[in-house]
Protein backbone atom coordinates (compact mmCIF):
# COMPACT_ATOMS: atom_id res chain seq x y z
CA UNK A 1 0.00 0.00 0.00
CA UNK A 2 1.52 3.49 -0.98
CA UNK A 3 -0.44 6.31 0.76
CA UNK A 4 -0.04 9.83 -0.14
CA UNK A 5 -0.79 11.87 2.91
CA UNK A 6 -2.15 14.90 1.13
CA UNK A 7 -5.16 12.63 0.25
CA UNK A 8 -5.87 11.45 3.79
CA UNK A 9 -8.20 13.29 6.06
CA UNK A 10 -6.08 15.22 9.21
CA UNK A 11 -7.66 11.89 11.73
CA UNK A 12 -6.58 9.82 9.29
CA UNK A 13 -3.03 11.27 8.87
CA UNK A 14 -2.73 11.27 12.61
CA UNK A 15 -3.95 7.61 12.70
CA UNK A 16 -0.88 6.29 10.27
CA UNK A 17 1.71 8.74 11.51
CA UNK A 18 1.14 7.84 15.16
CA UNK A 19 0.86 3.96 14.54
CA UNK A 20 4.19 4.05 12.30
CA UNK A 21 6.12 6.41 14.10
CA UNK A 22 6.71 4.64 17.86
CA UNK A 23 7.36 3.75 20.42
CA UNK A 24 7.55 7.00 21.86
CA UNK A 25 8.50 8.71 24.76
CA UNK A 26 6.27 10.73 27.04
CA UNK A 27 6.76 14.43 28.03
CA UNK A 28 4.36 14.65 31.16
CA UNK A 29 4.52 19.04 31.24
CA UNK A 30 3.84 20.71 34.46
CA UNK A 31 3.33 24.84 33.63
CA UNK A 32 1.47 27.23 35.21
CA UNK A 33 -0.36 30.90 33.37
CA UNK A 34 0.45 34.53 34.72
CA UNK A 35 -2.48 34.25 37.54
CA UNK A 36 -1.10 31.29 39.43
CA UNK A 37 -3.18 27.93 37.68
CA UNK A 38 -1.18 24.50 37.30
CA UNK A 39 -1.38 22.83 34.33
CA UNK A 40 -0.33 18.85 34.00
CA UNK A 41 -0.68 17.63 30.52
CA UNK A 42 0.97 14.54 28.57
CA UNK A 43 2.85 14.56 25.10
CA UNK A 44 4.32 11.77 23.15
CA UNK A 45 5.50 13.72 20.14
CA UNK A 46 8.74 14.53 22.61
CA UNK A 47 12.35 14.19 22.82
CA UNK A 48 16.02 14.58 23.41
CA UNK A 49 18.01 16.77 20.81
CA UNK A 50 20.93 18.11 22.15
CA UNK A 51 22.98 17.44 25.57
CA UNK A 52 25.32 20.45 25.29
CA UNK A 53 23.49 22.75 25.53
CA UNK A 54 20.94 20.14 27.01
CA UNK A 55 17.79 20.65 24.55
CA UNK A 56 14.83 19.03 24.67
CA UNK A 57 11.80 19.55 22.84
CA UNK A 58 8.22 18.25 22.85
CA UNK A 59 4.83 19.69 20.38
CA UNK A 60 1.16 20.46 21.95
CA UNK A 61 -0.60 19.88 18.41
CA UNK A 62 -3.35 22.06 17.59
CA UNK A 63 -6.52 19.73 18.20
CA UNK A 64 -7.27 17.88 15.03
CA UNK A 65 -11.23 17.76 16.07
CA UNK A 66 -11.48 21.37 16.12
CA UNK A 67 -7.94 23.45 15.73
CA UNK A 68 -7.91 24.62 19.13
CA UNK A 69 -4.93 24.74 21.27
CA UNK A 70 -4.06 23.14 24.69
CA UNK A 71 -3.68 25.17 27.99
CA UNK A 72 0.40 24.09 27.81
CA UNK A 73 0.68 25.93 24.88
CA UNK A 74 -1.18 28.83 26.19
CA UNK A 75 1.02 28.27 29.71
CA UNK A 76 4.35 28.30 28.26
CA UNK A 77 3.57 31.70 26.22
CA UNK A 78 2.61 33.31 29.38
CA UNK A 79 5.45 31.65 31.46
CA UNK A 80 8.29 30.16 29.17
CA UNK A 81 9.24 27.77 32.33
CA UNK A 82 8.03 23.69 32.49
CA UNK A 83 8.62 20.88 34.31
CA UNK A 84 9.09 17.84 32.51
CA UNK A 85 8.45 14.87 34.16
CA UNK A 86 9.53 11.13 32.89
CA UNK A 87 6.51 8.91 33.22
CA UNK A 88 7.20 5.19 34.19
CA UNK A 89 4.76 2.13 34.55
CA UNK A 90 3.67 3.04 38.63
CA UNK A 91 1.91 6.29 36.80
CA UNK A 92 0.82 5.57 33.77
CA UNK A 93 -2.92 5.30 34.42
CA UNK A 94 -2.81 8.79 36.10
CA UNK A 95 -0.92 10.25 33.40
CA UNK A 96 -3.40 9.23 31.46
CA UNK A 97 -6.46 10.65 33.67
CA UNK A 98 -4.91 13.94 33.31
CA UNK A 99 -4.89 14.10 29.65
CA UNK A 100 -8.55 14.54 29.79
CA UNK A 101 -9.88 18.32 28.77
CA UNK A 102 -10.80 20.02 31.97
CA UNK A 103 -11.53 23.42 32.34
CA UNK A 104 -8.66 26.19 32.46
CA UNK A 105 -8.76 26.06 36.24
CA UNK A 106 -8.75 22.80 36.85
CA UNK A 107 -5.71 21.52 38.76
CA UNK A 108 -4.91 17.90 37.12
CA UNK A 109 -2.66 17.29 39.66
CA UNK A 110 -5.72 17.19 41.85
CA UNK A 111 -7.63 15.43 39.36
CA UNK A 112 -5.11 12.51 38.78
CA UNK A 113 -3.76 12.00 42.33
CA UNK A 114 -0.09 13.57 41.83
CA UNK A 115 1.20 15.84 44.29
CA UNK A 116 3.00 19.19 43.89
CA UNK A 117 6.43 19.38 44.51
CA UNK A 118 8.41 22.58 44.42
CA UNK A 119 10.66 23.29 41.85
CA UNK A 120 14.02 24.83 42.30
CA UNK A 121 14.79 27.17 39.93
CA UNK A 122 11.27 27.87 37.96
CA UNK A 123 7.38 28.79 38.93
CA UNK A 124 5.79 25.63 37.90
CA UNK A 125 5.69 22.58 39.99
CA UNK A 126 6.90 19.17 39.71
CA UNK A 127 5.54 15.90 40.29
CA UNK A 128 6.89 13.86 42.95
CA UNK A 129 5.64 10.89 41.84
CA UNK A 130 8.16 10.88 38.58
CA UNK A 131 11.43 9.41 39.50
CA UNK A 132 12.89 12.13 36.55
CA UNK A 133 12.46 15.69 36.91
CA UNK A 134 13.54 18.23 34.51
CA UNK A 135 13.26 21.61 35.36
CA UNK A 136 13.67 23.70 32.24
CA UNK A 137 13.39 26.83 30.46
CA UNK A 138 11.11 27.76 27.45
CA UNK A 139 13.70 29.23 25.18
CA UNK A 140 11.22 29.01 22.08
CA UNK A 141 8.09 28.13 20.83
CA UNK A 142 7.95 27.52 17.19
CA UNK A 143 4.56 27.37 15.62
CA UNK A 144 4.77 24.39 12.25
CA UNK A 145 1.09 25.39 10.98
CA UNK A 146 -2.21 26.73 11.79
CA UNK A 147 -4.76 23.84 11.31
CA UNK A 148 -5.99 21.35 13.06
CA UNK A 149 -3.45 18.68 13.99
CA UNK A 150 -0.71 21.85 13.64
CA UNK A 151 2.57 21.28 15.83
CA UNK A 152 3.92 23.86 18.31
CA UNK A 153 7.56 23.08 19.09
CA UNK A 154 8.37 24.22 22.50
CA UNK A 155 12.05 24.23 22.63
CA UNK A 156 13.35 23.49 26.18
CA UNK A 157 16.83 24.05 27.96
CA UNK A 158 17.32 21.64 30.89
CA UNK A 159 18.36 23.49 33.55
CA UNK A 160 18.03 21.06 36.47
CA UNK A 161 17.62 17.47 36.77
CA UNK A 162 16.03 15.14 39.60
CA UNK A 163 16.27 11.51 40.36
CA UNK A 164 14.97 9.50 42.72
CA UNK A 165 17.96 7.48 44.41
CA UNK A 166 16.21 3.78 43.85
CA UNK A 167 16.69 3.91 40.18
CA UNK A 168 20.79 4.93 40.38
CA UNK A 169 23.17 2.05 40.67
CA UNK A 170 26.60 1.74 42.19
CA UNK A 171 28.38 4.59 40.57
CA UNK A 172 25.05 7.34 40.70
CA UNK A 173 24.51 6.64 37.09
CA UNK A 174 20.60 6.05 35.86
CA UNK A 175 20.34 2.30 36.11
CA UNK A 176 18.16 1.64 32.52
CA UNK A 177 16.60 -2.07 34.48
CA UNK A 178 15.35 -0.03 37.47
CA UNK A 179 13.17 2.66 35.46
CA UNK A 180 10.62 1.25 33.95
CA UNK A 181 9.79 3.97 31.11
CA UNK A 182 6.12 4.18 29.11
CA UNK A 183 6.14 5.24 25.71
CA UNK A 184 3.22 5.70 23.44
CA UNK A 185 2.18 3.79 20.64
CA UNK A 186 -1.05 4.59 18.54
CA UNK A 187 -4.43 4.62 19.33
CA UNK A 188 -4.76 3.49 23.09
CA UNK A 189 -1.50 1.02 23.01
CA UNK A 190 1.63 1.47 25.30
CA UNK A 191 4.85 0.07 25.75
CA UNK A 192 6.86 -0.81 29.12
CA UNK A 193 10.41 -0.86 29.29
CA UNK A 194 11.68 -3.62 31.39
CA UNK A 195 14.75 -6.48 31.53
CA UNK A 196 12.02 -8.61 29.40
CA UNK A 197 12.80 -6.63 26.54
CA UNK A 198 15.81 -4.69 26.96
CA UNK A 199 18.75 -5.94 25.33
CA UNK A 200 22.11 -4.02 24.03
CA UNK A 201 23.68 -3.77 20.87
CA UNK A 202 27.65 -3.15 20.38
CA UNK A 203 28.57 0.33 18.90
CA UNK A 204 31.39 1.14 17.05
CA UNK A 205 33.40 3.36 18.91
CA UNK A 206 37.16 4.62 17.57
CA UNK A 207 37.56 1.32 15.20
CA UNK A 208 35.88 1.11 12.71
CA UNK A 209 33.56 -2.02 11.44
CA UNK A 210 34.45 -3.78 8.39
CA UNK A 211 30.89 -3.51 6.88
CA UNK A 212 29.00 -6.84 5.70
CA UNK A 213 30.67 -6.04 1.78
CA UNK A 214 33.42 -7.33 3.53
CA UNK A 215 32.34 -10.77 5.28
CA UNK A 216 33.04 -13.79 3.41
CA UNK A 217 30.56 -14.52 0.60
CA UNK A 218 29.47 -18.01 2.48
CA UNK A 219 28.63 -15.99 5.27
CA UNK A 220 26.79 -13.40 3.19
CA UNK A 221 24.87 -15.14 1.39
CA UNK A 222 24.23 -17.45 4.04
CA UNK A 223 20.03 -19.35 4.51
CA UNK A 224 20.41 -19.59 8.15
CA UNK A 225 22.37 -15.60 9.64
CA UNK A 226 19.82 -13.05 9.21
CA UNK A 227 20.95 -9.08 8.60
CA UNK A 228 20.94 -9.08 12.50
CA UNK A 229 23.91 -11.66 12.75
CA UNK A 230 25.42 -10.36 9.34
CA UNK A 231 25.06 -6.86 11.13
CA UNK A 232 27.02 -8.16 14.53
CA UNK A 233 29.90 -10.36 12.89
CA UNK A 234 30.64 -7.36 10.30
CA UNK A 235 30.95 -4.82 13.57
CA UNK A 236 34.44 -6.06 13.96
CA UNK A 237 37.29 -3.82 12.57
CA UNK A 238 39.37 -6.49 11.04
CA UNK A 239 38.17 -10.79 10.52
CA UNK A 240 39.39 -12.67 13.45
CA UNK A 241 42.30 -15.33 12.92
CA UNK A 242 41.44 -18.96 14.58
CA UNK A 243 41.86 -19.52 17.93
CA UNK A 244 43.62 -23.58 18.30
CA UNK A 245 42.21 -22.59 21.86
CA UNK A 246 38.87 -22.49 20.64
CA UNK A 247 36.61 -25.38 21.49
CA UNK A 248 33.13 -26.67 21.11
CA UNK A 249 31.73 -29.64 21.80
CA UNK A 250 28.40 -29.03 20.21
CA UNK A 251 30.79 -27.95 17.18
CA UNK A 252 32.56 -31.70 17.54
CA UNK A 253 28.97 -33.04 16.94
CA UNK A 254 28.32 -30.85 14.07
CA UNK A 255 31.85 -32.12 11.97
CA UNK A 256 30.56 -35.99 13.70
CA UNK A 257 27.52 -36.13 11.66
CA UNK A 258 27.69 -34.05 9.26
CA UNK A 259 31.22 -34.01 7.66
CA UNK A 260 29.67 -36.38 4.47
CA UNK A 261 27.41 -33.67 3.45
CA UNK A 262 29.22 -30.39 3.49
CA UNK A 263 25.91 -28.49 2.40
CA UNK A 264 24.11 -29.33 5.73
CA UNK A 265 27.53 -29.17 7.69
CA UNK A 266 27.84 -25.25 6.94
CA UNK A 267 23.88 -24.90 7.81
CA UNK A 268 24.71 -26.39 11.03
CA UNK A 269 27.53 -24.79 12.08
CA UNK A 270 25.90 -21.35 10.75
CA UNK A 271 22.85 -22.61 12.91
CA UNK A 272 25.00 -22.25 16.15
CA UNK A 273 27.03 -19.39 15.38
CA UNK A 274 23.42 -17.81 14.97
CA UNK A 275 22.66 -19.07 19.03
CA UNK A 276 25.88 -17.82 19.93
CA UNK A 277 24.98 -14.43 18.20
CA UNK A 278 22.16 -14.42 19.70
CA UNK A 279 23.45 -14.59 22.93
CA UNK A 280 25.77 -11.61 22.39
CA UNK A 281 29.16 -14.36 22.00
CA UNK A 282 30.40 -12.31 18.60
CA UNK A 283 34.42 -13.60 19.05
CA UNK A 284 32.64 -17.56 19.69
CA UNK A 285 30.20 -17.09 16.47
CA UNK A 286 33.30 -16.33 14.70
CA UNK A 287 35.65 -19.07 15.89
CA UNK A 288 32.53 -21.55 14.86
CA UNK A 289 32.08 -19.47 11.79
CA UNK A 290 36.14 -20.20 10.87
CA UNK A 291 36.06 -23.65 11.49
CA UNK A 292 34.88 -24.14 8.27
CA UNK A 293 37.46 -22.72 6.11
């Protein structure tokens, strides 16, 4: 299906965007207007952009239903100063609860069980509740459109951070397994981030990979590694020379049974360095992978 957006209603626009473009993060906005009323809102289109100077930046659209604008919007024109608070999976029904339209003077912190904490260096409060707290300053707010489903980028500077101590590990660094961070989805699905799902992937740092053009053709072209694998063995800067200390005795059975019939040998053995890849054992995939040469 090709879809050309300028064909698509704005609800229907917002429909494939949102559903395509995830999982993302949630800005949960605490501002406050020139005569003293809180505002707590939610935003997933939201994120980091730059750490020095620390940027971030999150959009109240212009309602799609009928092009009017959210009190956070209004807020941060009349006080350039928010609170950004990091929603995890102990709040997210809350968060949620205060997304709904109340009137101007409505407190949603009242409304969705939070409670106030004082900020530091700005007006508007923060919620205690978040284990992250950034207090920032509205530097500026760029308007992308007038109609209904417009975006208003509010460009932050993060002028103050808080964490709660039971998500820091040994060193006072933000331990990623003890925050368990929402992001939106579209249409009424989530996501939690937890150790179920977390995993890492190896970056290049100063050495450069040798790129999968540069793997042996039997292991690029091969039935069993999938661009995953391909993508982990070819992170190495230069091919790895055999190990004689390398052994494997579910390798042993592999050359056992299946030395007559080199075809299904090398799907084998490609078959466990795939496991070992899996596991994150890169240098072990390899030594398997070099056996057969």
């Amino acid at each position: 299906m090709i879809i050309n957006l300028q064909d698509l209603s704005p609800v229907d626009k917002q429909n494939f965007l949102q559903h395509a473009i995830a999982p993302r993060p949630i800005c949960f906005a605490s501002t406050i207007d020139k005569e003293g009323h809180v505002n707590l809102s939610p935003f997933s289109f939201f994120n980091l952009f730059s750490s020095n100077p620390p940027i971030v930046i999150f959009s109240p659209a212009r309602r799609v239903r009928d092009n009017t604008t959210k009190h956070t919007l209004q807020n941060v024109l009349d006080v350039p100063e928010v609170v950004i608070n990091i929603v995890d999976y102990d709040m997210v029904q809350q968060t949620s609860l205060s997304s709904c339209e109340f009137p101007k003077e409505v407190n949603e912190f009242i409304k969705a069980g939070f409670t106030e904490e004082k900020s530091v260096m700005i007006k508007p409060p923060r919620v205690k509740e978040s284990k992250i707290s950034l207090e920032c300053k509205v530097i500026e707010v760029k308007p992308l459109g007038d109609q209904g489903g417009a975006g208003n980028l509010v460009i932050c500077e993060v002028l103050l951070m808080h964490i709660d101590d039971s998500i820091l590990d040994e060193n006072k660094k933000i331990d990623q397994q003890k925050i368990h961070h929402i992001a939106r989805l579209g249409g009424d699905w989530y996501c939690k981030v937890d150790s179920t799902n977390l995993f890492k992937v190896a970056k290049p740092n100063t050495q450069i990979g040798i790129g999968i053009d540069a793997l042996p053709g039997s292991i690029r072209s091969s039935q069993v590694l999938s661009g995953n694998h391909l993508g982990q063995l070819a992170n190495v800067h230069d091919i790895p020379f055999v190990q004689p200390s390398f052994d494997s005795d579910k390798l042993k059975q592999i050359v056992q049974y299946f030395s007559i019939d080199p075809v299904e040998m090398e799907k084998e053995t490609h078959r466990l360095a795939a496991e070992l890849l899996d596991e994150g054992k890169v240098d072990e995939a390899w030594q398997v992978l070099l056996s057969l040469n």
